[in-house]
Protein backbone atom coordinates (compact mmCIF):
# COMPACT_ATOMS: atom_id res chain seq x y z
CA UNK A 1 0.00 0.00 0.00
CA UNK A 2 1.32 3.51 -0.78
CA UNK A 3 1.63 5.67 1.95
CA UNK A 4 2.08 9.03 1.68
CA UNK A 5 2.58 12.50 3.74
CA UNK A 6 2.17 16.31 4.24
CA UNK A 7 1.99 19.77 5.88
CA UNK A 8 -0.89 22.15 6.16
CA UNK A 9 -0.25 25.51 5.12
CA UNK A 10 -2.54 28.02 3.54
CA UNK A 11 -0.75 30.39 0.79
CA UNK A 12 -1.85 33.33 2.97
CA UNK A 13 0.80 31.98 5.77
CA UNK A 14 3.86 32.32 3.77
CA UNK A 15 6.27 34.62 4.25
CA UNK A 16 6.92 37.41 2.49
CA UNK A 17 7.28 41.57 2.63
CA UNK A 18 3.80 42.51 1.21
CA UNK A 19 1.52 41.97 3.97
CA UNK A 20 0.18 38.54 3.40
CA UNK A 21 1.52 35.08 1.48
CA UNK A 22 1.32 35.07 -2.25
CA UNK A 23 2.24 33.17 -5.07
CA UNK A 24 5.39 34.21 -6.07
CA UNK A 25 9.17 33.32 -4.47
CA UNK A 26 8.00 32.43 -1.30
CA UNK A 27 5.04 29.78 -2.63
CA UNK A 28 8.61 27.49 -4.77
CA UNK A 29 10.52 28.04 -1.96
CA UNK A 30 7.62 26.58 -0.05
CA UNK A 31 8.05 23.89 -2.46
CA UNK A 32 11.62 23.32 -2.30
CA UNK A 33 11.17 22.41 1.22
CA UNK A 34 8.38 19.91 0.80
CA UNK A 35 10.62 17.93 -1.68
CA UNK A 36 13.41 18.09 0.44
CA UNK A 37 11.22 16.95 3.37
CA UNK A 38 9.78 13.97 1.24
CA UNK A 39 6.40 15.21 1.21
CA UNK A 40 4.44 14.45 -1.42
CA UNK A 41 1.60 16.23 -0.20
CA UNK A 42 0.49 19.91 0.16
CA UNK A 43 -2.93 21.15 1.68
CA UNK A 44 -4.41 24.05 1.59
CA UNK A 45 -8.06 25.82 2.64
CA UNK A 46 -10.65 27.03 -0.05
CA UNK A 47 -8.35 29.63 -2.89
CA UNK A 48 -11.58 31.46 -3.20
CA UNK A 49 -11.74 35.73 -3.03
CA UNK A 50 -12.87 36.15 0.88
CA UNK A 51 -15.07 38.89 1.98
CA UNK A 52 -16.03 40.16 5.27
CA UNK A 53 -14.29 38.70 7.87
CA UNK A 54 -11.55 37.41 5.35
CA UNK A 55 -12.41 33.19 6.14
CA UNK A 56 -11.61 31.29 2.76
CA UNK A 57 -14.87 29.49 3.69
CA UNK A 58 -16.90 32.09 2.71
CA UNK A 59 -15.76 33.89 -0.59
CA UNK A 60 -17.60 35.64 -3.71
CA UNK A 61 -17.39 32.49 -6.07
CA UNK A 62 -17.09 28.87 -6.14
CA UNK A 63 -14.87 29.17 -9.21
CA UNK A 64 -12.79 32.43 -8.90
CA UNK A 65 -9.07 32.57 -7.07
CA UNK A 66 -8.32 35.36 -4.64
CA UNK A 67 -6.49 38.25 -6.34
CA UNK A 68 -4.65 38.98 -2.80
CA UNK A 69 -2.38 36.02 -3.50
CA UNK A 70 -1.27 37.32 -6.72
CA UNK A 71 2.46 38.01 -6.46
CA UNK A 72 3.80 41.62 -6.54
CA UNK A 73 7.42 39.95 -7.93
CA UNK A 74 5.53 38.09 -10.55
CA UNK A 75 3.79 41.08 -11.93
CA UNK A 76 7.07 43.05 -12.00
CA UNK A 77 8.74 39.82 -13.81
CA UNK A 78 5.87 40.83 -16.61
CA UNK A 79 6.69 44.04 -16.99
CA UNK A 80 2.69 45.48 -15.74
CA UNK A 81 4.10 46.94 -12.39
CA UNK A 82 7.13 48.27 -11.42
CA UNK A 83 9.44 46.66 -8.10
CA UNK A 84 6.71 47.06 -5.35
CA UNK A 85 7.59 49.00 -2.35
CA UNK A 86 5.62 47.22 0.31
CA UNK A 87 5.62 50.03 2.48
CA UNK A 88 6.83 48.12 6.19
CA UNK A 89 3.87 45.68 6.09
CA UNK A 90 4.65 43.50 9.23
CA UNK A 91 5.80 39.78 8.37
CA UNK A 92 5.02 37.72 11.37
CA UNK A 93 0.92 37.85 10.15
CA UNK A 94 -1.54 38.97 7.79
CA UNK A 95 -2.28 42.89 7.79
CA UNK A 96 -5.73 42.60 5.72
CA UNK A 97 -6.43 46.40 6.14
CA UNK A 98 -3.45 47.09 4.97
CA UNK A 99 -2.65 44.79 2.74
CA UNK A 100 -5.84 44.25 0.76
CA UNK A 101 -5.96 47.86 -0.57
CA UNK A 102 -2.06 47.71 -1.40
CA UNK A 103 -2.25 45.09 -3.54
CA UNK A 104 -6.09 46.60 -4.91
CA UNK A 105 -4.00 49.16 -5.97
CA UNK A 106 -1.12 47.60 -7.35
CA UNK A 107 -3.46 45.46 -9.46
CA UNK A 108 -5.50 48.75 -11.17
CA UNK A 109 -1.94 49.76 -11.99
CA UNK A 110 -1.25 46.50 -13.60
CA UNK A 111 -4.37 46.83 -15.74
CA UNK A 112 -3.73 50.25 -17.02
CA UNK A 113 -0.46 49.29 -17.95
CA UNK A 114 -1.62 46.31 -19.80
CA UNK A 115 -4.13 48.86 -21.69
CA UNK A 116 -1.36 50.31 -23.06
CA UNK A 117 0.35 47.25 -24.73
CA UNK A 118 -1.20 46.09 -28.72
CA UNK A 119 -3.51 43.84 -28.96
CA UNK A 120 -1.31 41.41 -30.15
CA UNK A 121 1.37 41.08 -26.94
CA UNK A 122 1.54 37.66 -25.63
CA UNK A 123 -0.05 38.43 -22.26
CA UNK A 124 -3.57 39.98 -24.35
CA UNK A 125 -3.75 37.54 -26.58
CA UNK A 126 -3.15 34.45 -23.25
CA UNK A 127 -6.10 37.24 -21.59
CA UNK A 128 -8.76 36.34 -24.16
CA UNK A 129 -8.00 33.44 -24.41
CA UNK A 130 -8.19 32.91 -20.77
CA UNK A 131 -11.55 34.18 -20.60
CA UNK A 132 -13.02 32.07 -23.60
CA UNK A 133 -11.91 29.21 -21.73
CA UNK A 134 -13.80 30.53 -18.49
CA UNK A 135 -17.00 31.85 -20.35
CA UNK A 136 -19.05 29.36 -17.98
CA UNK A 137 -18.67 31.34 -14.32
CA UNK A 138 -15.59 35.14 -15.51
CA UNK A 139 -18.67 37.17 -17.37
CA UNK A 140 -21.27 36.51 -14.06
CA UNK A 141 -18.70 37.10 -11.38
CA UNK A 142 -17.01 39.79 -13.32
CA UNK A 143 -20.64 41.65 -13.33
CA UNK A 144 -21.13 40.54 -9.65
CA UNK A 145 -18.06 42.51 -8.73
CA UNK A 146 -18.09 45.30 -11.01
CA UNK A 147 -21.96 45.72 -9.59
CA UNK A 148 -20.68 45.23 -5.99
CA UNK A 149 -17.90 47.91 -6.12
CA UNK A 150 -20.63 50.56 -7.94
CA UNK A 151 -22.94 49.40 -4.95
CA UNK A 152 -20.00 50.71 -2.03
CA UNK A 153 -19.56 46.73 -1.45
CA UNK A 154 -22.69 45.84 0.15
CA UNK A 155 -24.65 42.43 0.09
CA UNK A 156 -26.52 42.04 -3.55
CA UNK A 157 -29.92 41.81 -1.37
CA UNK A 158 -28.97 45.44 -0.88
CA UNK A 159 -28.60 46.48 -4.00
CA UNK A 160 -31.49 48.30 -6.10
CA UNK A 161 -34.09 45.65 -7.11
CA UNK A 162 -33.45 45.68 -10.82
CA UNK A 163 -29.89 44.45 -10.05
CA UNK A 164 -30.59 42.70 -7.41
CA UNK A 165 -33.56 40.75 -9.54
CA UNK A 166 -31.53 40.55 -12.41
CA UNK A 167 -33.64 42.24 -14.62
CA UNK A 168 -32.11 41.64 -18.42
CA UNK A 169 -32.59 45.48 -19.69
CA UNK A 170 -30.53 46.92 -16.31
CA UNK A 171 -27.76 43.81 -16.31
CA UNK A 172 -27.44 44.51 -19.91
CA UNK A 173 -27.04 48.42 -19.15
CA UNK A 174 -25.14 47.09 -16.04
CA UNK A 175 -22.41 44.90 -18.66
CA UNK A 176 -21.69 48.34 -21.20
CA UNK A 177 -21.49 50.69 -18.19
CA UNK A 178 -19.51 48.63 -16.69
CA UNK A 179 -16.84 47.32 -19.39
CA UNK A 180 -13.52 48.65 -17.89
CA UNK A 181 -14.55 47.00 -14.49
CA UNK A 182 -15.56 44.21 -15.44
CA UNK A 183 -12.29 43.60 -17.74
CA UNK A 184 -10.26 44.16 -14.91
CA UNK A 185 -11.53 41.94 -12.53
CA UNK A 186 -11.37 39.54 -15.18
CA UNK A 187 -8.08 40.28 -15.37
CA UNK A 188 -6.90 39.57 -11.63
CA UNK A 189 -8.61 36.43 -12.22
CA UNK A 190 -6.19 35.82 -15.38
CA UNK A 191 -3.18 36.91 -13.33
CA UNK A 192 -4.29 34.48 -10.51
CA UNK A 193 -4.97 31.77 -12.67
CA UNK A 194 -1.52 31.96 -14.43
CA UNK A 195 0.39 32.19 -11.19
CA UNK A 196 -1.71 29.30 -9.46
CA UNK A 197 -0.88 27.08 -12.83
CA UNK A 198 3.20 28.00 -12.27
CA UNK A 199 2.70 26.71 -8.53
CA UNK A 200 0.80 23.24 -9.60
CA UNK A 201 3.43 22.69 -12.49
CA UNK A 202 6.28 23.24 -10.25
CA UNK A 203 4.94 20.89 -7.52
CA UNK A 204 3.81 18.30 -10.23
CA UNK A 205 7.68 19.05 -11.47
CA UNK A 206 8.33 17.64 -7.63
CA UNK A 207 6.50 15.14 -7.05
CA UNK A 208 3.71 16.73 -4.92
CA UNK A 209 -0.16 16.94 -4.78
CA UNK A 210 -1.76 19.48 -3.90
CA UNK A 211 -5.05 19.26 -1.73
CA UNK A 212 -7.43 21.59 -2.06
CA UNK A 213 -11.12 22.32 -0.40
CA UNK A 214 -14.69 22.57 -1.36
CA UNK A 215 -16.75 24.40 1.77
CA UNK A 216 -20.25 22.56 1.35
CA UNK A 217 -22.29 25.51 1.15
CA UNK A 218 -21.46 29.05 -0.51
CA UNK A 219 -21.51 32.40 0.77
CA UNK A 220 -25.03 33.96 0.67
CA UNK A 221 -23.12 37.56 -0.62
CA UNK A 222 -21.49 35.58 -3.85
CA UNK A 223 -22.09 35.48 -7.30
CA UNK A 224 -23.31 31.79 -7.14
CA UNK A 225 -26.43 32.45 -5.05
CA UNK A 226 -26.83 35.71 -7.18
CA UNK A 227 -27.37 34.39 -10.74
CA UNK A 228 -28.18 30.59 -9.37
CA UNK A 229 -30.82 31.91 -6.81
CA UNK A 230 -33.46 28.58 -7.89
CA UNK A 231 -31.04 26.51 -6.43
CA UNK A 232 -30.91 27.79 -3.22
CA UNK A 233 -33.09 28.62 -0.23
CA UNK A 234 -34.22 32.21 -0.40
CA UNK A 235 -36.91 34.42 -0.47
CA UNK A 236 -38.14 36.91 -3.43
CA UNK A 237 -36.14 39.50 -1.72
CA UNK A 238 -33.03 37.14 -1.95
CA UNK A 239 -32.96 36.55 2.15
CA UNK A 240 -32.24 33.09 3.17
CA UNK A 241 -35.20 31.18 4.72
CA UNK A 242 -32.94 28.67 6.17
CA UNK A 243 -29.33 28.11 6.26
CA UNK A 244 -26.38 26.21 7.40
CA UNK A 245 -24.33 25.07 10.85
CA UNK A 246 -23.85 22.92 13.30
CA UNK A 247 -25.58 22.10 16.66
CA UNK A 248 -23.78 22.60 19.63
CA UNK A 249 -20.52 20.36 19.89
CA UNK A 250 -17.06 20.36 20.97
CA UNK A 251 -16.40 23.92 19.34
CA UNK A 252 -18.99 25.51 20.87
CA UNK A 253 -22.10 25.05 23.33
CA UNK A 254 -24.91 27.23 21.00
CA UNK A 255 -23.35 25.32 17.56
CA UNK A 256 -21.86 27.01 14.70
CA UNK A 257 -24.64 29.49 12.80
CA UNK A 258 -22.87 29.66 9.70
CA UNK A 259 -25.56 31.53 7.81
CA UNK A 260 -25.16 29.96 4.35
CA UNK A 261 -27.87 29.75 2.18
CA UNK A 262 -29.11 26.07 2.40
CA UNK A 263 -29.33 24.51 -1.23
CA UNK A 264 -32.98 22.97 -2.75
CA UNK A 265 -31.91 19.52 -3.23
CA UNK A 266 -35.07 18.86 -5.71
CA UNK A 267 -33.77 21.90 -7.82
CA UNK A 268 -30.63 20.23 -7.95
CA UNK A 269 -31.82 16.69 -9.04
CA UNK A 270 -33.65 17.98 -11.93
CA UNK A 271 -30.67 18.92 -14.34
CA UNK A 272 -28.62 15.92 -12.44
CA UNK A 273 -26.71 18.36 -10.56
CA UNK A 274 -24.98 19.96 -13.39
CA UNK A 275 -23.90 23.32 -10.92
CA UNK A 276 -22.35 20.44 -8.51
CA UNK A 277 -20.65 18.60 -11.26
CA UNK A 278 -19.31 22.16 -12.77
CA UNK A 279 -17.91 23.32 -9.39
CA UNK A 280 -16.15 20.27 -8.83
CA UNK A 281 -14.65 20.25 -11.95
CA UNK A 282 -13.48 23.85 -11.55
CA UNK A 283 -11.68 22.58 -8.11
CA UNK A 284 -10.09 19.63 -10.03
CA UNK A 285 -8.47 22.17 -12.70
CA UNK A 286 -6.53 24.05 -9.82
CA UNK A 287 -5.66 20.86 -7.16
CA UNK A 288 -4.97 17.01 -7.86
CA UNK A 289 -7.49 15.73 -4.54
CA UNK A 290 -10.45 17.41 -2.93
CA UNK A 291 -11.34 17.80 0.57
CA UNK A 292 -15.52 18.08 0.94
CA UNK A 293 -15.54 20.06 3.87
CA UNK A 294 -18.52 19.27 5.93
CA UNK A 295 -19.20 15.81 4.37
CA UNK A 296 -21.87 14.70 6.56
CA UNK A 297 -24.29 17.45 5.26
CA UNK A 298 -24.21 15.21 1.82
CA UNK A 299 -26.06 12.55 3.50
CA UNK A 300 -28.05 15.31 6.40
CA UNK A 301 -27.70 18.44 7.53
CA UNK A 302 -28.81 21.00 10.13
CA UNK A 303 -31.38 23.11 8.87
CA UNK A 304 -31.61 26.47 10.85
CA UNK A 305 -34.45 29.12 10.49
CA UNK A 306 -32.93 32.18 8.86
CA UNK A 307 -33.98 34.46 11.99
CA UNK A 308 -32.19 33.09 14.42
CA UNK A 309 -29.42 34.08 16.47
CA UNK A 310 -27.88 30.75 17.59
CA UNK A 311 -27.16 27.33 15.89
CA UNK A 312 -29.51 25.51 18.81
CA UNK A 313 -32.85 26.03 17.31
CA UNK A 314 -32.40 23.33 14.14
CA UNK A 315 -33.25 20.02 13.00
CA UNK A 316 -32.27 17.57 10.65
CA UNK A 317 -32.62 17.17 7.45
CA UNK A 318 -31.77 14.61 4.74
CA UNK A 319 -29.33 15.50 2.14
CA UNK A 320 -28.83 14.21 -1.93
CA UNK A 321 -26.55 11.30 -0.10
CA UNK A 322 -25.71 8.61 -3.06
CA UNK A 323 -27.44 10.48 -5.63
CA UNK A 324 -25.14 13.65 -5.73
CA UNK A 325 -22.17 11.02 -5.68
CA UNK A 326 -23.21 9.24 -8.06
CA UNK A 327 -23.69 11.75 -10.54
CA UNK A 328 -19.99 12.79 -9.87
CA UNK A 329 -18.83 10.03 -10.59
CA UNK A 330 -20.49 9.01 -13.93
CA UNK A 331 -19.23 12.73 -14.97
CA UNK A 332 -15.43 12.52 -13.86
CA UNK A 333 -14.47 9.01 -12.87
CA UNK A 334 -13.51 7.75 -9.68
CA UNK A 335 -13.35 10.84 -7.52
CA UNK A 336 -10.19 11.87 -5.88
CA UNK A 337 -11.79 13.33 -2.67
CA UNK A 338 -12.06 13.03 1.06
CA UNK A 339 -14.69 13.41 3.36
CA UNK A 340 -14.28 15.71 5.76
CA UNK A 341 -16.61 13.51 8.81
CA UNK A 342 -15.76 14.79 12.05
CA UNK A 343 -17.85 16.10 14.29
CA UNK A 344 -20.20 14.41 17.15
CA UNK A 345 -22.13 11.77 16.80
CA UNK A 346 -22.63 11.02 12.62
CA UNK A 347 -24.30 7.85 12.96
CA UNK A 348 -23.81 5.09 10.27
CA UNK A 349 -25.31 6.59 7.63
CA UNK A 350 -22.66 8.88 6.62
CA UNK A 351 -19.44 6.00 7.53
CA UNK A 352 -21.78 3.81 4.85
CA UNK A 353 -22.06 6.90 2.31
CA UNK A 354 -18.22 7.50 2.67
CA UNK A 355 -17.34 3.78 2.65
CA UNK A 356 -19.99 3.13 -0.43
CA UNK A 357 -17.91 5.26 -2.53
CA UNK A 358 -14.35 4.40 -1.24
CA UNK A 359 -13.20 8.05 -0.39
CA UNK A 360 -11.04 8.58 2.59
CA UNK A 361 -12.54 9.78 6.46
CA UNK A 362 -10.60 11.73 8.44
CA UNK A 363 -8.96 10.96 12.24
CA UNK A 364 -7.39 13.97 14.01
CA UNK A 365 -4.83 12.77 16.81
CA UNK A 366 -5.82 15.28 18.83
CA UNK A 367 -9.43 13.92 19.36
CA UNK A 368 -8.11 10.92 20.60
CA UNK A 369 -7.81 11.20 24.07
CA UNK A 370 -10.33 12.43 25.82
CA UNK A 371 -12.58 8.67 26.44
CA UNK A 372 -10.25 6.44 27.55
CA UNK A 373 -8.22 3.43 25.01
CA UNK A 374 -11.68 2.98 23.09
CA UNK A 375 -11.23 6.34 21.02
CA UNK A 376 -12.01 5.72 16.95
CA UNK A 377 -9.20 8.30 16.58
CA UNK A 378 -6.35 6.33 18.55
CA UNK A 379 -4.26 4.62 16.24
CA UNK A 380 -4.34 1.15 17.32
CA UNK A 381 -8.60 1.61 16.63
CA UNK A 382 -8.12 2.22 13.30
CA UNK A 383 -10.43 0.05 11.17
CA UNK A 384 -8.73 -0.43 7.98
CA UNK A 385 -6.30 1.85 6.08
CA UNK A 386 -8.76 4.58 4.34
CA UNK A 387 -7.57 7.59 6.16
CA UNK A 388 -6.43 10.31 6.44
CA UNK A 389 -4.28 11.17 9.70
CA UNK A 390 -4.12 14.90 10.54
CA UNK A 391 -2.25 15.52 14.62
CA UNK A 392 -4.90 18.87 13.81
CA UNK A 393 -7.00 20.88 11.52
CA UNK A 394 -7.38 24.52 10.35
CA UNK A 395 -9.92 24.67 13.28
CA UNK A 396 -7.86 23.15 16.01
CA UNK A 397 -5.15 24.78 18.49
CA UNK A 398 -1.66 23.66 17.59
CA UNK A 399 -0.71 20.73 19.34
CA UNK A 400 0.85 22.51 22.22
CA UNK A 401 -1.78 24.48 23.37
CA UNK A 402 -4.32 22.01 22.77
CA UNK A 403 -1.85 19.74 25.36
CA UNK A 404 -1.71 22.69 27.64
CA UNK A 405 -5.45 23.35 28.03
CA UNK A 406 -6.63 19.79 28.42
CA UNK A 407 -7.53 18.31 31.40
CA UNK A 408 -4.91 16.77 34.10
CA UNK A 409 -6.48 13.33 33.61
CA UNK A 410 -6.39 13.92 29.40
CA UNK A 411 -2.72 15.31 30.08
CA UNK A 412 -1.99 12.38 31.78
CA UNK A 413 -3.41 9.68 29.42
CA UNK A 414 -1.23 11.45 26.26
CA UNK A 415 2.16 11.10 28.34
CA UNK A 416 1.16 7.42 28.91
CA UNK A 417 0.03 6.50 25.36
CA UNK A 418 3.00 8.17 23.70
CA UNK A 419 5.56 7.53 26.46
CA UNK A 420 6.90 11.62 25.65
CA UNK A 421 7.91 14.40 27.73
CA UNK A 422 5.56 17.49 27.74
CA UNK A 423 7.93 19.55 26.18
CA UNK A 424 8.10 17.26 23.05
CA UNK A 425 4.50 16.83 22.47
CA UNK A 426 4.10 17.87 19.19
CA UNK A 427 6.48 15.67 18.05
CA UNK A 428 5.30 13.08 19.95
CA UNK A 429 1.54 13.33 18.35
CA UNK A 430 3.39 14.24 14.86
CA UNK A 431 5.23 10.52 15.10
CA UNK A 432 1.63 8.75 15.98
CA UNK A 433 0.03 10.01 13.47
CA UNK A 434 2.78 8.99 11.25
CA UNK A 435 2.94 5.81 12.28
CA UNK A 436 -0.21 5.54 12.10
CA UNK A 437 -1.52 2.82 9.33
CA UNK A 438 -3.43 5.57 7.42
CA UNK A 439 -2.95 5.98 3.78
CA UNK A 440 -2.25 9.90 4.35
CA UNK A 441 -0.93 11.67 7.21
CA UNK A 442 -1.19 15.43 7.46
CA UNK A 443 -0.33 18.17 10.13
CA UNK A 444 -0.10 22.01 9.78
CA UNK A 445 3.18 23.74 10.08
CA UNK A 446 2.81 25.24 13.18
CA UNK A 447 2.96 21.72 14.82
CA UNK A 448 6.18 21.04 12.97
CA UNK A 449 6.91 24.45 14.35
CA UNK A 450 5.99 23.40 18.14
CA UNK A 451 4.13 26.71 18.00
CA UNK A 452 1.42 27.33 20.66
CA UNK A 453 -1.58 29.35 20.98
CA UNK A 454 -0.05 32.39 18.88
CA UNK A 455 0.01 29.80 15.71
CA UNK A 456 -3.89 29.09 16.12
CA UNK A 457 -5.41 29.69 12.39
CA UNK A 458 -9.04 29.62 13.16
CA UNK A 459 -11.35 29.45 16.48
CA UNK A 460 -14.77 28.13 14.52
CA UNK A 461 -17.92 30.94 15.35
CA UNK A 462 -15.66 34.15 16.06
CA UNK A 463 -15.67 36.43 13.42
CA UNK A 464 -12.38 38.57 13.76
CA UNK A 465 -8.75 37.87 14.62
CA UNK A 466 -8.77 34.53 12.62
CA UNK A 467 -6.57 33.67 8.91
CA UNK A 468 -4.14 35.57 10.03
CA UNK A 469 -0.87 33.47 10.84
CA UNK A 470 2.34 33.43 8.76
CA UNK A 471 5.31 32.10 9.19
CA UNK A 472 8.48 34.18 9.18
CA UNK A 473 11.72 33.78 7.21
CA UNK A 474 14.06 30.98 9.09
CA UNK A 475 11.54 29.75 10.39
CA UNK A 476 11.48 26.97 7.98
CA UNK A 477 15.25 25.57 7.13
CA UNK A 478 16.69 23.01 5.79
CA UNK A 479 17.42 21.62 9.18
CA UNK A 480 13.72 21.39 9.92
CA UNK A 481 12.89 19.74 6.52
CA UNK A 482 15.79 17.14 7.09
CA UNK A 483 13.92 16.08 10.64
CA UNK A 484 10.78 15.76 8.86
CA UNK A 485 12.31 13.59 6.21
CA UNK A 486 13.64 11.34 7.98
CA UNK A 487 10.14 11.26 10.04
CA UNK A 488 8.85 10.07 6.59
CA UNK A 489 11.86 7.82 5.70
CA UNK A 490 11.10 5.82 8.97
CA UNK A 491 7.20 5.47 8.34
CA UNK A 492 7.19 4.74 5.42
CA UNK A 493 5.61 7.91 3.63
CA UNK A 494 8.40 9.28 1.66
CA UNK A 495 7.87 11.01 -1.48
């Protein structure tokens, strides 16, 4: 059986001097290091353009890539932008008030120099062709932005009711009025595009797959509920009647009131869930395996009233299960996924949907502990090899502070099971997992690191304060990648 291994690490976290991780030097450095570690895997979170709040689980578009990764150093290598002067942006996190209109800036620049080049320089002519290619989702989100900007960058429920109704005669005014703004965003999505497909090639060129992320459900304020709004539960003023989270559970005592729209599963059956099958193929053209986030809300999912203030106040409700699946695969093969299924109690209906189609569940080290030597997520429970391994997630603490804030008795069980030193934890959890007999084994940087609570990514239903960690230059070294490889050598997961 192959067994392979990676790191956790969300572009925004690399390091770099423009106020947030891109895709230029830093991203094949980034790379470099992963080889040299024997990794063959890389993971990252949704590549989506985030909004309020900045979480890549809730962005404008299913299909578009955030133009605050594009890299200041690539633009400059293509002659659009001068050498950016980043101005003393801080490097040990993400500024996104500063950096957001920096690099808003620096990209209008880049599009008014490209307006002065002919029609017939390389870059224009790879620009239309780029947006033939994309005619299914660019022109809609294009108008979504361009409409959004015009509208001071309120919600689309806000906007006036001809746009927000998408009356033809006023979206058609909407596209001529509109032209340069809508070429430009088009454009960021080109530049993005390019730099993302220099970043696969040069991992492929490596050895090393990249994971990516599908978040269930979309963001109500996005183009896909906009111009899809039949498939989705709202109202005729484009309010959600019901939408998504979680009842209360080891992240929080009310749940987690997510807010997404909730999608009409009967809409969705009736052209054999062609928007499904379109999105999924979009994620496929940017990463080599998927992560569904939220997996059990394929086979049910909480249904909250779209009043309410807290997650508590839900029920259940029965998802597209097989049939969503199954349509998948008769449209792109055998599906290179894995089912995000963690949570409380899933009962067997989801283990039998995720086993049905052969896709890898997820166990999370961390977990383990906290019920005695009967835990699912302790490694010598594992029932067969169709795993993935992860010490933590996006939404965990870091090992270390997740050791230092658990109980004496928890405490106590972890030093017995791994027969480690407090100090040593993380490497001590980072080993199990490894050894582990999952197929894949994954852990963020920061447990590499042995960072504690200041290299926490996410804490799931606070809005503020989160997405924000990066790691700093030396932090990562060739030293550090030689102690992971050898980590790999010695379980078997190289390369």
């Amino acid at each position: 059986m192959d067994r392979h291994a990676g790191i956790l690490l969300h572009p925004t976290s690399l390091p770099g001097p423009y106020g947030i991780g891109d895709l230029g030097p830093a991203a094949h450095d980034w790379l470099d290091f992963l080889a040299r570690a024997g990794c063959g895997l890389w993971q990252v979170l949704p590549l989506g353009p985030t909004g309020y709040g900045d979480s890549p689980y809730q962005t404008f578009s299913a299909n578009a890539g955030n133009p605050n990764l594009i890299s200041p150093e690539a633009l400059a290598a293509d002659g659009l932008v001068d050498p950016a002067d980043p101005s003393g942006m801080p490097d040990g996190h993400v500024d996104y008030g500063r950096a957001i209109p920096w690099k808003q800036e620096l990209l209008a620049a880049a599009y008014e120099e490209l307006l002065t080049w002919e029609r017939d320089h390389p870059l224009r002519v790879a620009f239309e062709r780029f947006k033939r290619s994309q005619a299914n989702w660019i022109g809609e989100f294009a108008t979504f932005m361009a409409l959004k900007e015009a509208n001071n960058l309120v919600s689309w429920v806000e906007w006036p009711t001809e746009y927000r109704d998408r009356d033809p005669d006023a979206i058609a005014e909407a596209v001529k009025d509109l032209a340069n703004a809508r070429d430009r965003i088009a454009f960021e999505q080109f530049l993005f595009f390019r730099q993302w497909a220099l970043v696969r090639s040069a991992a492929g060129d490596r050895g090393i797959r990249i994971i990516g992320d599908i978040p269930i459900f979309v963001a109500h304020d996005s183009a896909d509920v906009w111009a899809n709004r039949s498939l989705f539960s709202i109202d005729a003023d484009g309010r959600p009647t019901v939408v998504a989270g979680v009842p209360p559970d080891y992240f929080s005592d009310t749940g987690q009131l997510w807010g997404n729209p909730l999608y009409r599963w009967a809409e969705h059956r009736r052209d054999a869930y062609r928007w499904w099958i379109n999105r999924v193929q979009a994620i496929l053209g940017l990463v080599d395996i998927v992560r569904l986030d939220h997996f059990r809300g394929f086979y049910d999912y909480w249904e909250i009233p779209g009043d309410a203030e807290t997650a508590v106040d839900g029920r259940w409700r029965r998802g597209p299960a097989g049939g969503l699946l199954r349509a998948l695969r008769s449209e792109l093969g055998e599906l290179p996924l894995i089912a995000e299924d963690l949570g409380g109690d899933m009962g067997p209906g989801v283990a039998r949907l995720r086993t049905r189609f052969g896709l890898p569940g997820m166990k999370v080290t961390q977990f383990a502990f906290g019920s005695g030597p009967g835990h699912e997520f302790l490694p010598h429970n594992y029932e067969g090899t169709n795993w993935v391994a992860y010490t933590g997630t996006h939404d965990n603490d870091t090992v270390q502070a997740w050791f230092a804030g658990a109980s004496e008795a928890e405490r106590e069980y972890v030093l017995r099971y791994t027969a480690a030193a407090a100090e040593d934890i993380h490497w001590a959890l980072l080993r199990l997992t490894w050894a582990s007999i999952a197929r894949m084994a994954v852990a963020p940087l920061q447990d590499f690191l042995g960072l504690g609570a200041e290299g926490r990514m996410n804490v799931p239903s606070v809005l503020g304060g989160n997405w924000q960690w990066r790691f700093e230059e030396g932090m990562v070294d060739g030293a550090l990648a030689d102690v992971i490889r050898t980590l790999n050598e010695t379980y078997a997961r190289l390369g």
